[in-house]
Protein backbone atom coordinates (compact mmCIF):
# COMPACT_ATOMS: atom_id res chain seq x y z
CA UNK A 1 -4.20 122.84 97.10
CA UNK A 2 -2.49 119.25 95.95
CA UNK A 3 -5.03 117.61 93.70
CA UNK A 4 -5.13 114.13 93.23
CA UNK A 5 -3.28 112.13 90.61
CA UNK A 6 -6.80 112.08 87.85
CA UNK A 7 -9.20 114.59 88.88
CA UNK A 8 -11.14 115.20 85.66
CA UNK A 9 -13.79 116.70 87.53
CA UNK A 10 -11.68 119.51 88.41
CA UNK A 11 -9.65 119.99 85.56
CA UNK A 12 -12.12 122.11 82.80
CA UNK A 13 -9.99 121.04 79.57
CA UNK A 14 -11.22 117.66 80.23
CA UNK A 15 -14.82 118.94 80.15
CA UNK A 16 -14.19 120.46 77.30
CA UNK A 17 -12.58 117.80 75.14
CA UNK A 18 -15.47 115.10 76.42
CA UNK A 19 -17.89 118.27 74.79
CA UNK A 20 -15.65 118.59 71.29
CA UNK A 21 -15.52 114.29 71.27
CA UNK A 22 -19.85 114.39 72.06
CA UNK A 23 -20.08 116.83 68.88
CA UNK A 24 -17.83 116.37 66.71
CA UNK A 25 -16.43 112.88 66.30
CA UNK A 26 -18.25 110.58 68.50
CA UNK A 27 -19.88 108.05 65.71
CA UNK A 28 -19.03 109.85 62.76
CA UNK A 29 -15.72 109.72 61.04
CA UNK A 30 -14.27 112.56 58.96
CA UNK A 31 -13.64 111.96 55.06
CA UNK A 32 -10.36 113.84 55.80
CA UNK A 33 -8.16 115.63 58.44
CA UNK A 34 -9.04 118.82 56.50
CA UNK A 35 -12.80 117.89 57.39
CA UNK A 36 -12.15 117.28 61.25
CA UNK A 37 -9.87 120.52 61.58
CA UNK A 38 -12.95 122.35 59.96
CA UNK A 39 -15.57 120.94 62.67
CA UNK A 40 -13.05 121.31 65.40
CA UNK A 41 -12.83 125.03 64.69
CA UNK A 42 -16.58 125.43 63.73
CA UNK A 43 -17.15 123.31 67.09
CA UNK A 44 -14.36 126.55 69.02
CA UNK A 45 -15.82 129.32 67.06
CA UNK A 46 -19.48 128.29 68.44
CA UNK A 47 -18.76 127.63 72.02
CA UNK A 48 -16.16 130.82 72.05
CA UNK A 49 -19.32 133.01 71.21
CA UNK A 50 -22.00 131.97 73.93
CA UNK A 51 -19.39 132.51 76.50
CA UNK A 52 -22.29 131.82 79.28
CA UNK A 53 -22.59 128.44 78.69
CA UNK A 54 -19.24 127.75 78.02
CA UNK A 55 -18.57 128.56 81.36
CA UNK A 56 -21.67 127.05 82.81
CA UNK A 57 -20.57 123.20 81.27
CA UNK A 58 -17.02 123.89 82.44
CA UNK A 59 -16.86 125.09 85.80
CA UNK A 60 -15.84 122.35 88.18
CA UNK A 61 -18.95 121.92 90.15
CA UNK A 62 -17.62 121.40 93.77
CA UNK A 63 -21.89 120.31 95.35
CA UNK A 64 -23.54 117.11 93.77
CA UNK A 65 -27.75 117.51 92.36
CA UNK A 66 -29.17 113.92 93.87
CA UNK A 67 -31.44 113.93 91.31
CA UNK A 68 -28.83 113.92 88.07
CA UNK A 69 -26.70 111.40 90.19
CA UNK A 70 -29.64 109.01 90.78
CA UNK A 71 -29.44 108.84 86.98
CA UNK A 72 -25.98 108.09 87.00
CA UNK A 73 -26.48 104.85 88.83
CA UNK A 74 -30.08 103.49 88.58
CA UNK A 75 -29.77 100.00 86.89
């Protein structure tokens, strides 16, 4: 099946670095590279070893929930 040109919804490694930016970078900045290559692998070790939810937050999730939507565009 042709997907379209951006389809981050059904590509999982996008998931997945949106999940690595949420908890480890996003409004903290690393003293050193050493530092972020040490939280990125903490941050893969953790999610390698609760392989249920892994997979849970990356399948690409082909029906909508109205109610997490509604939340997505209430003013």
């Amino acid at each position: 099946m042709a997907l379209p040109a951006y389809s981050p919804d059904l590509n999982p490694i996008e998931g997945l670095w949106k999940w690595m930016r949420e908890e480890v970078t996003r409004n903290h900045c690393h003293d050193s590279m050493r530092q972020l290559f040490d939280a990125c692998k903490k941050f893969i070790d953790r999610i390698n070893d609760d392989t249920i939810t892994l997979v849970y937050r990356l399948w690409p999730k082909f029906e909508l929930d109205p109610d997490y939507e509604k939340l997505l565009v209430s003013n």
